[in-house]
N, C-alpha and C. Protein backbone atom coordinates (compact mmCIF):
# COMPACT_ATOMS: atom_id res chain seq x y z
N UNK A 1 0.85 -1.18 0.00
CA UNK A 1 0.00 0.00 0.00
C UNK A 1 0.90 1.24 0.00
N UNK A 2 0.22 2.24 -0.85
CA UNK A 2 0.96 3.51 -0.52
C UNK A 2 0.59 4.16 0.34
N UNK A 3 1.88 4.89 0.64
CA UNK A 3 1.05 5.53 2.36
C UNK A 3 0.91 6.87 1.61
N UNK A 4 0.36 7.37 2.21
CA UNK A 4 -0.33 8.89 2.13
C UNK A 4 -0.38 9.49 0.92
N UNK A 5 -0.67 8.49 -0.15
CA UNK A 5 -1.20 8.76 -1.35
C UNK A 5 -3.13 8.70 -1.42
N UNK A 6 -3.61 9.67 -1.94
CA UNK A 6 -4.58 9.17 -2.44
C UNK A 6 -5.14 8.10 -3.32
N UNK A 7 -6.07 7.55 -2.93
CA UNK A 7 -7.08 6.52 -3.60
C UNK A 7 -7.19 7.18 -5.03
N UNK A 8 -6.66 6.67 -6.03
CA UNK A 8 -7.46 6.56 -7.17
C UNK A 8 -8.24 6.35 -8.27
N UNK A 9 -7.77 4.71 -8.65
CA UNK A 9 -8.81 3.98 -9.39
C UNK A 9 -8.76 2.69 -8.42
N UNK A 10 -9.83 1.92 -8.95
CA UNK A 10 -10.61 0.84 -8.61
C UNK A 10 -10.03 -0.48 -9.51
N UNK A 11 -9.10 -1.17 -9.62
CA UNK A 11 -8.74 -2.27 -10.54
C UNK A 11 -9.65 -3.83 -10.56
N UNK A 12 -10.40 -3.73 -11.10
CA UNK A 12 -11.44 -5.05 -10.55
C UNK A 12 -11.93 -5.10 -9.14
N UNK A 13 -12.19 -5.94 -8.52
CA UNK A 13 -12.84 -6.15 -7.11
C UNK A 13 -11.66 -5.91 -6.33
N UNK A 14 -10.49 -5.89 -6.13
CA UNK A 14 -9.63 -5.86 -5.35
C UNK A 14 -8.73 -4.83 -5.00
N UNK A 15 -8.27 -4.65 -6.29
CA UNK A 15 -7.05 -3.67 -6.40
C UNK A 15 -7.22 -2.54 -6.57
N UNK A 16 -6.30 -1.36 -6.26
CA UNK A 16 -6.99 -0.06 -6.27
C UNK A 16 -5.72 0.72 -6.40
N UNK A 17 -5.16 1.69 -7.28
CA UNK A 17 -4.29 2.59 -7.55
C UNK A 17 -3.84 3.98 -6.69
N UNK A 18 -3.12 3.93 -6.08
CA UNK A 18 -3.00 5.16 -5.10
C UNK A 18 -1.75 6.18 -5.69
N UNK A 19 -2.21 7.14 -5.77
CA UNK A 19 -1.86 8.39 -6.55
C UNK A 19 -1.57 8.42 -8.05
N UNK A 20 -0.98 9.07 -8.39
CA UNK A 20 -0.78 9.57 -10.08
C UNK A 20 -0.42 7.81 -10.49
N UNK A 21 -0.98 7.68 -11.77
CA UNK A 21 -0.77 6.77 -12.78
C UNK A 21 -0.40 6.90 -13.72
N UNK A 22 0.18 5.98 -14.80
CA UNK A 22 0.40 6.04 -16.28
C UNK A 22 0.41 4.74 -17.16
N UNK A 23 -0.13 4.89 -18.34
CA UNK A 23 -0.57 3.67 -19.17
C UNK A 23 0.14 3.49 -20.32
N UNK A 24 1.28 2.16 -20.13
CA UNK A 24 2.03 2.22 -21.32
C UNK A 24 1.50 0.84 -22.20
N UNK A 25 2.37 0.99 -22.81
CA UNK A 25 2.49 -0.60 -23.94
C UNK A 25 3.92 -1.12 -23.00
N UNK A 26 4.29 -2.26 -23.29
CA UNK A 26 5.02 -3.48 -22.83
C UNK A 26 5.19 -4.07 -23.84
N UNK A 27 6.98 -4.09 -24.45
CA UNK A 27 7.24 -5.54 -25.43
C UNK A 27 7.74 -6.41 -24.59
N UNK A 28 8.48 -7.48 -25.11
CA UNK A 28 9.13 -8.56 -24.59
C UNK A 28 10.02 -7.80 -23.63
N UNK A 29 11.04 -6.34 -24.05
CA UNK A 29 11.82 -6.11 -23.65
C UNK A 29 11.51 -4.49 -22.88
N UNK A 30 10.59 -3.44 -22.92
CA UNK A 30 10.39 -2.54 -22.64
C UNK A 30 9.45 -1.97 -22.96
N UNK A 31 9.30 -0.64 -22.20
CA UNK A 31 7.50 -0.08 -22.07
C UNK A 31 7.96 0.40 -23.77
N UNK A 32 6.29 0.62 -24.47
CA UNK A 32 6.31 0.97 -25.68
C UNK A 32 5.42 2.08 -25.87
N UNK A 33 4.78 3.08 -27.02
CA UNK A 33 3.76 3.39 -27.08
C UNK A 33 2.47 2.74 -27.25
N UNK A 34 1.43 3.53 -26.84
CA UNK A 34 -0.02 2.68 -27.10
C UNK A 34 -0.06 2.81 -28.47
N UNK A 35 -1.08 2.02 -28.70
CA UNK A 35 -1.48 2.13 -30.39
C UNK A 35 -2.59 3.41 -30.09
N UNK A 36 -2.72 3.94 -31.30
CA UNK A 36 -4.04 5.00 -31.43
C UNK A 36 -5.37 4.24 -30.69
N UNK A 37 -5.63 3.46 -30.90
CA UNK A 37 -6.88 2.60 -30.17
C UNK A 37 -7.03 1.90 -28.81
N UNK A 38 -5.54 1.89 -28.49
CA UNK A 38 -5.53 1.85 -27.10
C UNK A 38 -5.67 3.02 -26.25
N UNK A 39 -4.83 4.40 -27.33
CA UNK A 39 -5.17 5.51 -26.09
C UNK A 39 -6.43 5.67 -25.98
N UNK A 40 -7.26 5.64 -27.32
CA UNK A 40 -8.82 5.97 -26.97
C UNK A 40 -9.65 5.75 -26.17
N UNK A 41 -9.16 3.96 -26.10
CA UNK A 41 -9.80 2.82 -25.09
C UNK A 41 -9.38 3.50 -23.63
N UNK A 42 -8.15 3.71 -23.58
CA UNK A 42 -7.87 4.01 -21.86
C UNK A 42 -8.32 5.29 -21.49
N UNK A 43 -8.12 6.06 -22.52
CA UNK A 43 -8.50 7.46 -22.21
C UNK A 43 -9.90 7.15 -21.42
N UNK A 44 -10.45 6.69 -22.26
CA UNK A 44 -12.07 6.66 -22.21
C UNK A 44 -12.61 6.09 -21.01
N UNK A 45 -11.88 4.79 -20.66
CA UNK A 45 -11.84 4.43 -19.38
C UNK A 45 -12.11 5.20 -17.75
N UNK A 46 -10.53 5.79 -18.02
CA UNK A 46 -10.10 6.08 -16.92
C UNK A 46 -10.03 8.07 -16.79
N UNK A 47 -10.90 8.34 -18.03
CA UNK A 47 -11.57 9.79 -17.97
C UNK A 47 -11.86 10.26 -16.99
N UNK A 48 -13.60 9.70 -16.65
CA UNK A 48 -13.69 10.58 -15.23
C UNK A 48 -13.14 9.98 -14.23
N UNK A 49 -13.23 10.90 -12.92
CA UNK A 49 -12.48 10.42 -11.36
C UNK A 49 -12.96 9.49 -11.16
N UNK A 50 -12.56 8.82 -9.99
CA UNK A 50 -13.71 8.05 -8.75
C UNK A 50 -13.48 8.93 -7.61
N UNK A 51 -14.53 8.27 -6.87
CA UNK A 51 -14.47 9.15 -5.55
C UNK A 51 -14.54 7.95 -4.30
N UNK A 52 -13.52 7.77 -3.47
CA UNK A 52 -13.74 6.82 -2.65
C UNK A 52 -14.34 6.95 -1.05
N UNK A 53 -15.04 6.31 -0.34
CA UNK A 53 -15.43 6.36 0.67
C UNK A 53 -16.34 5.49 1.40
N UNK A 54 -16.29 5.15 3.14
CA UNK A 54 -16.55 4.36 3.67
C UNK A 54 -17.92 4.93 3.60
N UNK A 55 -17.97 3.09 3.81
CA UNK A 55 -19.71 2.84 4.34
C UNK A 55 -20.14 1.79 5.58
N UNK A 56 -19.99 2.34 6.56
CA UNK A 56 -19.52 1.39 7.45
C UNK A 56 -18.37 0.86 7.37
N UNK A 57 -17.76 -0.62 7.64
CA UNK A 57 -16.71 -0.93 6.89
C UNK A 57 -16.59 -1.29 5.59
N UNK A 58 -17.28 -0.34 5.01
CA UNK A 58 -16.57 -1.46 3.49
C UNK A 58 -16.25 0.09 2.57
N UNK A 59 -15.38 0.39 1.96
CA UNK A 59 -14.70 0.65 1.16
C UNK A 59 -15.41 0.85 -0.33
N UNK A 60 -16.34 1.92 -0.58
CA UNK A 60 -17.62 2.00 -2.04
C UNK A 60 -16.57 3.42 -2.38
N UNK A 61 -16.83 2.93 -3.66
CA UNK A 61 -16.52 3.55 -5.32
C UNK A 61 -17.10 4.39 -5.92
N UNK A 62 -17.55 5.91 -6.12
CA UNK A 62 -18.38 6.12 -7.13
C UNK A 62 -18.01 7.17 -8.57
N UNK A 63 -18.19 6.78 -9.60
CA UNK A 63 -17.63 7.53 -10.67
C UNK A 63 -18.30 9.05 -10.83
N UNK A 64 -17.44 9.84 -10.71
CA UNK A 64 -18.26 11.25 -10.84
C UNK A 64 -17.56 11.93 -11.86
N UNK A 65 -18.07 12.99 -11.96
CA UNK A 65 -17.00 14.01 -12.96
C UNK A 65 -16.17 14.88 -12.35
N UNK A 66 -15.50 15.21 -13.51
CA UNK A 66 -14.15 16.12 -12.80
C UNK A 66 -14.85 17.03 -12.07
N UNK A 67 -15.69 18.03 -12.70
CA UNK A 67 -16.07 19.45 -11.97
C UNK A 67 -16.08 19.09 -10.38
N UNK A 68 -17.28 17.74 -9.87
CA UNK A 68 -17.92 16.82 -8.96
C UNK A 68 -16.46 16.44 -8.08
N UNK A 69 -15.63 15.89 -8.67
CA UNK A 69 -14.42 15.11 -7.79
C UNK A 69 -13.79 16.71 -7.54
N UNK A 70 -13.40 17.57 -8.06
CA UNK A 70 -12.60 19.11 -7.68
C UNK A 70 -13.99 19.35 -6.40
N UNK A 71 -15.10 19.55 -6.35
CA UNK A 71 -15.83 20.07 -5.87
C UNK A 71 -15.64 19.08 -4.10
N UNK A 72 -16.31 18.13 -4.45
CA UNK A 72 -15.97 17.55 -3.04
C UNK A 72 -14.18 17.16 -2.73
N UNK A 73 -13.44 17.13 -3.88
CA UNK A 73 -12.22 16.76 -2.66
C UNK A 73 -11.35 18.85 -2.34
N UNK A 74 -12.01 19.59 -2.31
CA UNK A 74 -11.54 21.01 -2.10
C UNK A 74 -11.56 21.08 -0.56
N UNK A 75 -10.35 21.49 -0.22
CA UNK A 75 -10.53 21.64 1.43
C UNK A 75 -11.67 22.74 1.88
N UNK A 76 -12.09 22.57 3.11
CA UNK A 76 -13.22 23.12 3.33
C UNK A 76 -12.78 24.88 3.55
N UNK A 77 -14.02 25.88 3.17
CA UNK A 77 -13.37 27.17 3.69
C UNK A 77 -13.07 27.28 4.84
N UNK A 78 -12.18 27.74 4.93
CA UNK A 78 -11.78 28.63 6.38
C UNK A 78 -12.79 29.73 6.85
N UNK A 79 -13.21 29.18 8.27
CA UNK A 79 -14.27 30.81 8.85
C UNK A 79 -12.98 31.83 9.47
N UNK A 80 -13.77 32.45 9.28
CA UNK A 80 -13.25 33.77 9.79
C UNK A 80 -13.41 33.29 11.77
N UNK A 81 -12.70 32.79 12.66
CA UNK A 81 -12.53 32.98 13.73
C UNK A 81 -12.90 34.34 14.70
N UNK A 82 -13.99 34.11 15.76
CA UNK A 82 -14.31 35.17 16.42
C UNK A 82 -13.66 35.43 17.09
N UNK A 83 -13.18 37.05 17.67
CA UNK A 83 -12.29 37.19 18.74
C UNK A 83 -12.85 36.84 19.92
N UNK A 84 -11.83 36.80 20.38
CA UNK A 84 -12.02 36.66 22.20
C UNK A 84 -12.64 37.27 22.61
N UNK A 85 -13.22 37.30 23.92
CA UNK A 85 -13.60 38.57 24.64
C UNK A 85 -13.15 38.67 26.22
């Protein structure tokens, strides 16, 4: 596990990607480019965010959009603190 990376994709039932990713080709001997139809395919995939979070104990997934994933993962505003008295 990575530590203090964020959750980012979901790999089948199990596996799950924590922080920045990247999607290559693989020959026998080294990473390669994608073909044109693979970037499309992955692009397309792994487009929008997920958003992760408990539910009780279990660990739920949900695909949102960018605007949606910027919107809820934005730290919360800061209030303005009342003075003392």
């Amino acid at each position: 596990i990575a530590e203090n990376l964020p959750l980012n994709r979901i790999l089948g039932n199990y596996d799950i990607i924590h922080g920045t990713f990247f999607v290559c080709g693989l020959t026998r001997d080294d990473f390669t480019d994608l073909t044109p139809q693979q970037m499309k395919h992955y692009e397309e995939m792994y487009h929008d965010p997920q958003l992760f979070f408990l539910l009780g104990k279990t660990l739920c997934v949900e695909h949102t959009t960018p605007e949606e994933y910027t919107r809820v993962m934005a730290p919360p505003p800061k209030t303005k603190e009342s003075p003392e008295r």
